[in-house]
Protein backbone atom coordinates (compact mmCIF):
# COMPACT_ATOMS: atom_id res chain seq x y z
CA UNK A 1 -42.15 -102.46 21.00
CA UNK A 2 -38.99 -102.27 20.46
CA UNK A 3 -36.38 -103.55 23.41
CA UNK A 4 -34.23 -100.82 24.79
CA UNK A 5 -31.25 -101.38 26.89
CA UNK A 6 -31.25 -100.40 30.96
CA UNK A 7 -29.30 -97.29 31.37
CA UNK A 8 -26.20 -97.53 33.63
CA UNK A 9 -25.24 -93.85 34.94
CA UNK A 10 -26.71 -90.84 35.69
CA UNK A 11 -27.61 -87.90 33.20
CA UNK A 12 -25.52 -84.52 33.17
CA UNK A 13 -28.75 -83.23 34.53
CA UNK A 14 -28.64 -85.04 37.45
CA UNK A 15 -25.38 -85.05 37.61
CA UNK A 16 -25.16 -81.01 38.08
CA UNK A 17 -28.12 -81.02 40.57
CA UNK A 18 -25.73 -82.50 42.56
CA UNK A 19 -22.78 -80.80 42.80
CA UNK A 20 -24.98 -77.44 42.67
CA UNK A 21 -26.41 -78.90 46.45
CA UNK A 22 -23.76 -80.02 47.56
CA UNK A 23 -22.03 -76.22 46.95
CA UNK A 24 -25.42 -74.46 48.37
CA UNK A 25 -24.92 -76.95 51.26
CA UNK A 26 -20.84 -76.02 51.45
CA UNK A 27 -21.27 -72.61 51.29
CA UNK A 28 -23.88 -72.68 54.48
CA UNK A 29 -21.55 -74.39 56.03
CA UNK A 30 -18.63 -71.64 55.84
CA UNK A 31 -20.51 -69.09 56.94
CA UNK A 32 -21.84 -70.65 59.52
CA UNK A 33 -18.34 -71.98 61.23
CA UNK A 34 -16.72 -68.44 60.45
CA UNK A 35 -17.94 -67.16 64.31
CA UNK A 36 -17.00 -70.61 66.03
CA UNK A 37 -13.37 -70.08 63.88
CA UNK A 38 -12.95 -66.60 65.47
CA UNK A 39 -13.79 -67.81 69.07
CA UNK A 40 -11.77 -70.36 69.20
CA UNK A 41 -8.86 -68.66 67.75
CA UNK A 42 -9.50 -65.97 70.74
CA UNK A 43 -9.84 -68.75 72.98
CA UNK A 44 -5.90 -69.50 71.77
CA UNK A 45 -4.88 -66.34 71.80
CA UNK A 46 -6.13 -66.20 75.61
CA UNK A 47 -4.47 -69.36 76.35
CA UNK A 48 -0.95 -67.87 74.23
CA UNK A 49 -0.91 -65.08 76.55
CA UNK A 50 -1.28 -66.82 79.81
CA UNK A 51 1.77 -68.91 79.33
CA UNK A 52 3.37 -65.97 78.31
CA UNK A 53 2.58 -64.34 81.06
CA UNK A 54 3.92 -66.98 83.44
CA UNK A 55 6.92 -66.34 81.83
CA UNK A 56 7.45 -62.61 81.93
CA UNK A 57 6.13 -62.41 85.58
CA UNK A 58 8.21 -65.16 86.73
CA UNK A 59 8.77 -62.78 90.29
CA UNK A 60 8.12 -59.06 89.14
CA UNK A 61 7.72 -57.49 85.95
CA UNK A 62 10.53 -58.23 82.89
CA UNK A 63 12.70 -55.11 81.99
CA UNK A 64 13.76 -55.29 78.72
CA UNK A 65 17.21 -54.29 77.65
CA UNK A 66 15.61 -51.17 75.28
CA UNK A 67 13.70 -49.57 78.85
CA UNK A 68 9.95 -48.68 78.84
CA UNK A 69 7.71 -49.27 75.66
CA UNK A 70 5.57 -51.36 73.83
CA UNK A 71 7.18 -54.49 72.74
CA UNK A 72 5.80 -56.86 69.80
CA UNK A 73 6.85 -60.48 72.15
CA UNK A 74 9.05 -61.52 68.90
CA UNK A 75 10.90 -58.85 69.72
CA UNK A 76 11.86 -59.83 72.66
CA UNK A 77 12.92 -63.38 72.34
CA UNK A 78 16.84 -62.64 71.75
CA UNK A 79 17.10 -61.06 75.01
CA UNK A 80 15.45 -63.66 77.20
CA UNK A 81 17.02 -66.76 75.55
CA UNK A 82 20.53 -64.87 76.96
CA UNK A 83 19.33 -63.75 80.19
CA UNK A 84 17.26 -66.92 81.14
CA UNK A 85 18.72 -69.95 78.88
CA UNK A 86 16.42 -72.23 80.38
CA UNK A 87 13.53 -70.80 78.29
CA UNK A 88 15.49 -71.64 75.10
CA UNK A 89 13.32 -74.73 74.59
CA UNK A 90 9.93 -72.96 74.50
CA UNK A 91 10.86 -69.67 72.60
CA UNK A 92 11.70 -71.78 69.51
CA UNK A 93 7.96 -72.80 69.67
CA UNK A 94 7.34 -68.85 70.27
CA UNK A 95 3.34 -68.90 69.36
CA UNK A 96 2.15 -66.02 67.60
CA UNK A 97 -1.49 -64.59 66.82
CA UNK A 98 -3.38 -67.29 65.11
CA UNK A 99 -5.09 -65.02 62.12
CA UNK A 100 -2.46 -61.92 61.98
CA UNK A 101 0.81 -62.99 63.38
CA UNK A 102 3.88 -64.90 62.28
CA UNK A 103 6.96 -65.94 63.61
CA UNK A 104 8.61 -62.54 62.76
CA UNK A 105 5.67 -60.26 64.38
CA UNK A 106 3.91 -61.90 66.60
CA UNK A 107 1.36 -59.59 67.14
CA UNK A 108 1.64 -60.32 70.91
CA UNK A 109 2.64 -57.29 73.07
CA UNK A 110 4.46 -56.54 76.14
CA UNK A 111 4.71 -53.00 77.70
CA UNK A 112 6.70 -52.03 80.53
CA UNK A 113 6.63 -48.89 82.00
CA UNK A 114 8.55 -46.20 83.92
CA UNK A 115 6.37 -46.68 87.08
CA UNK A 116 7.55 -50.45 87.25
CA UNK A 117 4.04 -52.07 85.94
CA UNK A 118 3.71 -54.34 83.08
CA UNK A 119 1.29 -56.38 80.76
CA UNK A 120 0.89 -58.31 77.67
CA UNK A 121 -2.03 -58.00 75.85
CA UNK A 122 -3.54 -59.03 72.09
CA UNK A 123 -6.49 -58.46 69.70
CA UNK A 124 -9.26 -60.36 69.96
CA UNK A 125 -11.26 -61.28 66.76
CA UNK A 126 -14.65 -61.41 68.84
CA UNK A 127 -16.80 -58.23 68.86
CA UNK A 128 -19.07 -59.25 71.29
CA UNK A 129 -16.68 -60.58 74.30
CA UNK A 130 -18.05 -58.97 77.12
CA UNK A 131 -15.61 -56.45 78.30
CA UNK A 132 -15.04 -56.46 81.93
CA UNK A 133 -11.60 -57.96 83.89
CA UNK A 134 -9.43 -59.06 81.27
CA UNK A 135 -11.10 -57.45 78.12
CA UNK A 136 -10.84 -53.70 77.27
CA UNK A 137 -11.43 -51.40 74.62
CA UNK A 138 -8.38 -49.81 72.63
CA UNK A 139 -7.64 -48.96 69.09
CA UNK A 140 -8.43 -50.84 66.16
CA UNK A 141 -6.11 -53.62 65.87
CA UNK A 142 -4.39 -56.17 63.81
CA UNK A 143 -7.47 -58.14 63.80
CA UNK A 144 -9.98 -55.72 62.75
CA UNK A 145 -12.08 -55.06 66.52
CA UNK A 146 -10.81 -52.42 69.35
CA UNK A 147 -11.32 -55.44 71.74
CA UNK A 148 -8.07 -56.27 73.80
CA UNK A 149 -6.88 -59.30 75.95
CA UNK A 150 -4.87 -58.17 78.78
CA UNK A 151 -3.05 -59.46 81.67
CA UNK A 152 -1.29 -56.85 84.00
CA UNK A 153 0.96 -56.79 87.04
């Protein structure tokens, strides 16, 4: 018999059997952390909005320089670094929705209106947030649901 040398290695077989679980494995994996990503990027946007909110109804509603309306929060920004200066610090951090926003459009809204009530609201990404208090129906949004965030005064 002749003597045959011990193989060092793996074959290309083997080799792709590999990778081709470790994909199938990967791939599980995405979808399966999609619905935690969208939760927890609601559970920011939540979060966003409260300290927002602190800051818009510091004593009573904001009134912004252009009167009643919807207001993207980016929007806003020039006008409350002049009237309150002390908020410079935190509006260059300005945060924005976490799947649809940027630093231009934040995708955060503020309405005021004629009758002296206010509230900033955003899309959520969650279809099944039970709606109830905070949560409301509305119009498709940015985000693809017609679930809303709100906070009012």
């Amino acid at each position: 018999m002749p003597y045959r040398k011990k193989q060092k290695g793996f074959t290309l077989i083997e080799l792709l059997v590999v990778i081709a679980i470790v994909g199938v494995i990967g791939t599980i994996m995405l979808f399966a952390v999609a619905p935690i990503r969208g939760k927890a990027r609601d559970a920011k946007r939540k979060d966003d909005l409260s300290k927002l909110g602190q800051i818009l109804y510091a004593n009573s509603c904001y009134i912004p320089d252009g009167g009643p309306g919807d207001y993207d929060i980016a929007a806003l920004v020039p006008e409350l670094v002049v009237k309150y200066p002390q908020y410079q610090s935190y509006v260059s951090f300005l945060p924005y929705d976490p799947k649809s926003g940027n630093s231009s459009q934040t995708n955060y809204h503020y309405v005021y209106s004629d009758d002296g009530h206010c509230r900033i609201y955003a899309n959520l990404e969650n279809e099944s947030e039970p709606l109830g208090g905070y949560v409301v129906t509305g119009p498709s949004g940015p985000n693809g649901t017609n679930i809303y965030y709100q906070i009012s005064k």
